[in-house]
Protein backbone atom coordinates (compact mmCIF):
# COMPACT_ATOMS: atom_id res chain seq x y z
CA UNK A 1 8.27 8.91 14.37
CA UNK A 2 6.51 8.63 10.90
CA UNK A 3 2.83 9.75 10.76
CA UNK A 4 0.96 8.24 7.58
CA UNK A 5 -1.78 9.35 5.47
CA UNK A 6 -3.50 7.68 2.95
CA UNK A 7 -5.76 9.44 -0.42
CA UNK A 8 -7.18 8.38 -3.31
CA UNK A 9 -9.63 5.80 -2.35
CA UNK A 10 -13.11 5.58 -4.24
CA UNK A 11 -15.75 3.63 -5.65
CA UNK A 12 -14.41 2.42 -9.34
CA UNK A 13 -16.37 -0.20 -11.99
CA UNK A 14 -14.79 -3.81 -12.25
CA UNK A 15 -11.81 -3.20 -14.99
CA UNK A 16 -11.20 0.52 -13.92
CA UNK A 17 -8.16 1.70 -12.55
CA UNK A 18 -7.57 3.80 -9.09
CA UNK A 19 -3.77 5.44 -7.85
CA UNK A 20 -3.51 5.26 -3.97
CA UNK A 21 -1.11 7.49 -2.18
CA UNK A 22 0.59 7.63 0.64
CA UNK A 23 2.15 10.87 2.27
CA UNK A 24 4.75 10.10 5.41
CA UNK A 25 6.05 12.57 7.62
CA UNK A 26 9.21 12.18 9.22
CA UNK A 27 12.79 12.94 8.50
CA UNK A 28 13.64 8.76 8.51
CA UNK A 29 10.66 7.78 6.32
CA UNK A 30 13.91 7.59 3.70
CA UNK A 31 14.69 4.46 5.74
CA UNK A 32 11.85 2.53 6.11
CA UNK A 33 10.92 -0.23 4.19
CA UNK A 34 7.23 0.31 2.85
CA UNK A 35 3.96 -1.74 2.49
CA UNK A 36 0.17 -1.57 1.29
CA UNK A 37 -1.81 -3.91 3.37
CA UNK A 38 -5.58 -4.47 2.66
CA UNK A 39 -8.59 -5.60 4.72
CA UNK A 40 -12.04 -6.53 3.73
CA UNK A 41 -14.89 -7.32 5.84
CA UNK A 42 -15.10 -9.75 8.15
CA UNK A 43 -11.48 -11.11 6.90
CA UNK A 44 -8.12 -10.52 8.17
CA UNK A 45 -5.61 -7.43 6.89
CA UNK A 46 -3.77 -9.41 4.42
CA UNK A 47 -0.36 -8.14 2.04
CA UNK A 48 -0.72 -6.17 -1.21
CA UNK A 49 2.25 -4.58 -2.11
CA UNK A 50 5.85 -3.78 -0.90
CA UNK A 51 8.95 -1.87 -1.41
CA UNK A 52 12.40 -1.39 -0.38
CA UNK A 53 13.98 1.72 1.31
CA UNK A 54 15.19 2.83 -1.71
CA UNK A 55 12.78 1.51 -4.26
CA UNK A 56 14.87 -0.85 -5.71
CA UNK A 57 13.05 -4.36 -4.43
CA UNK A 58 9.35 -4.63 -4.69
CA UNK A 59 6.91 -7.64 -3.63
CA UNK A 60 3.43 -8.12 -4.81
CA UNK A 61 0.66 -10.64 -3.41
CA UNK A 62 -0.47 -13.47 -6.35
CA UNK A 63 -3.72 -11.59 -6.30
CA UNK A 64 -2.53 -8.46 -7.52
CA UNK A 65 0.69 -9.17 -9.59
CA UNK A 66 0.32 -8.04 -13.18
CA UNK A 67 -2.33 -5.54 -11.88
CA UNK A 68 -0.66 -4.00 -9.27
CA UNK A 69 2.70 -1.61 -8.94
CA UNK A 70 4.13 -0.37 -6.53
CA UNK A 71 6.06 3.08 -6.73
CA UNK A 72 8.05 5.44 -4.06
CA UNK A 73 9.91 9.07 -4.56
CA UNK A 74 12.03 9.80 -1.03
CA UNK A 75 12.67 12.82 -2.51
CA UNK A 76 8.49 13.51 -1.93
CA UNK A 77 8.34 11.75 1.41
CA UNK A 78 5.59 9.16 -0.46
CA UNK A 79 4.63 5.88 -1.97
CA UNK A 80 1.80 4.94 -4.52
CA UNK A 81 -0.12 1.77 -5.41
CA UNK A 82 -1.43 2.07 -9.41
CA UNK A 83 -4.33 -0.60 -9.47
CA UNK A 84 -5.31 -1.44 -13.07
CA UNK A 85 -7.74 -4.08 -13.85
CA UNK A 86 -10.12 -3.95 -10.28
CA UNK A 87 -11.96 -6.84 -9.55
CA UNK A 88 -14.96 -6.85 -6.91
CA UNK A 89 -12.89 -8.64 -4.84
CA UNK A 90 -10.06 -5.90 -4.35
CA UNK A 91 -13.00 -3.59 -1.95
CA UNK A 92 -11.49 -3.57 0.75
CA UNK A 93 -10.02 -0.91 3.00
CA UNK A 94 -5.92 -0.02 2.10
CA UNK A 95 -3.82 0.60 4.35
CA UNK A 96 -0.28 2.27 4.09
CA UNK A 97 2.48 0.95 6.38
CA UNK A 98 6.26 1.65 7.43
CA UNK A 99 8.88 -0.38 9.11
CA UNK A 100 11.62 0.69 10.98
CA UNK A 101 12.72 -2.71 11.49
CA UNK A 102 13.48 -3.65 7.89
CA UNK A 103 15.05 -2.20 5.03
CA UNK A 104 13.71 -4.72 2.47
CA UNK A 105 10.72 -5.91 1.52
CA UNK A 106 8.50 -7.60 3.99
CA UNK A 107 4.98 -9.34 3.66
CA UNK A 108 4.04 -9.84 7.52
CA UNK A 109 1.97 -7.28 8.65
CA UNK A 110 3.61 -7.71 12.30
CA UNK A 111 7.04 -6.61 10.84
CA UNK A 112 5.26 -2.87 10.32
CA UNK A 113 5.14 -0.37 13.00
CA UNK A 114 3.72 2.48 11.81
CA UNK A 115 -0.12 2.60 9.69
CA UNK A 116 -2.19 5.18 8.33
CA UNK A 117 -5.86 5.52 8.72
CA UNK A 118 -6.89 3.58 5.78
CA UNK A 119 -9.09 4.53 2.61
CA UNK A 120 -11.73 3.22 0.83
CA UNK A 121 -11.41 1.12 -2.38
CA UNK A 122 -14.79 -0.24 -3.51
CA UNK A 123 -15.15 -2.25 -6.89
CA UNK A 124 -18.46 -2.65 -8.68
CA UNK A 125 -19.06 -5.59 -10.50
């Protein structure tokens, strides 16, 4: 079982930068293919970012890529998402997910069993 928790969401002005974490308990989280998912209101939880069990493939949505990376350290037990450039269209709440399912990358929210509780990004314009 992996138990997720999620830090370093805030309110940022458009073109600032914010570093989410993720800390995962759990001797397998080693295993697990990882994923930031992000949902705004009144829309669906839609794909950010992903990465491989060991860090070596990562997968970005068009919205973010360029902006976006993706990072994990096994060694730490947790993955980050560096957002540079925030638009007022990246508020939304972030999510951190794991799948035991899938060693590689994924994009489908479905493929991930595990989630944290979500944090708060909002971006002022």
């Amino acid at each position: 079982q992996v138990q997720l928790v999620e830090s370093g969401g805030g309110l940022v002005q458009a073109g600032g930068s914010l570093r989410l974490s993720c800390a995962a308990s759990g001797r397998t989280f080693r295993s697990y293919a990882m994923g930031w998912f992000r949902q705004a209101p009144g829309k669906e939880r839609e794909f950010v970012a992903a990465v491989s069990w060991r860090g070596g493939s990562t997968a970005y949505a068009d919205s973010v890529k360029g902006r976006f990376t993706i990072s994990r350290d096994n060694a730490k037990n947790t993955i980050d998402l560096q957002m540079n450039s925030l638009k007022p269209e990246d508020t939304a709440v972030y999510y951190c997910a794991a799948t035991s399912k899938y060693y590689t990358v994924d994009r489908r929210p479905g493929a991930y069993d595990h989630w944290g509780q979500g944090t708060q990004v909002t971006v002022s314009s």
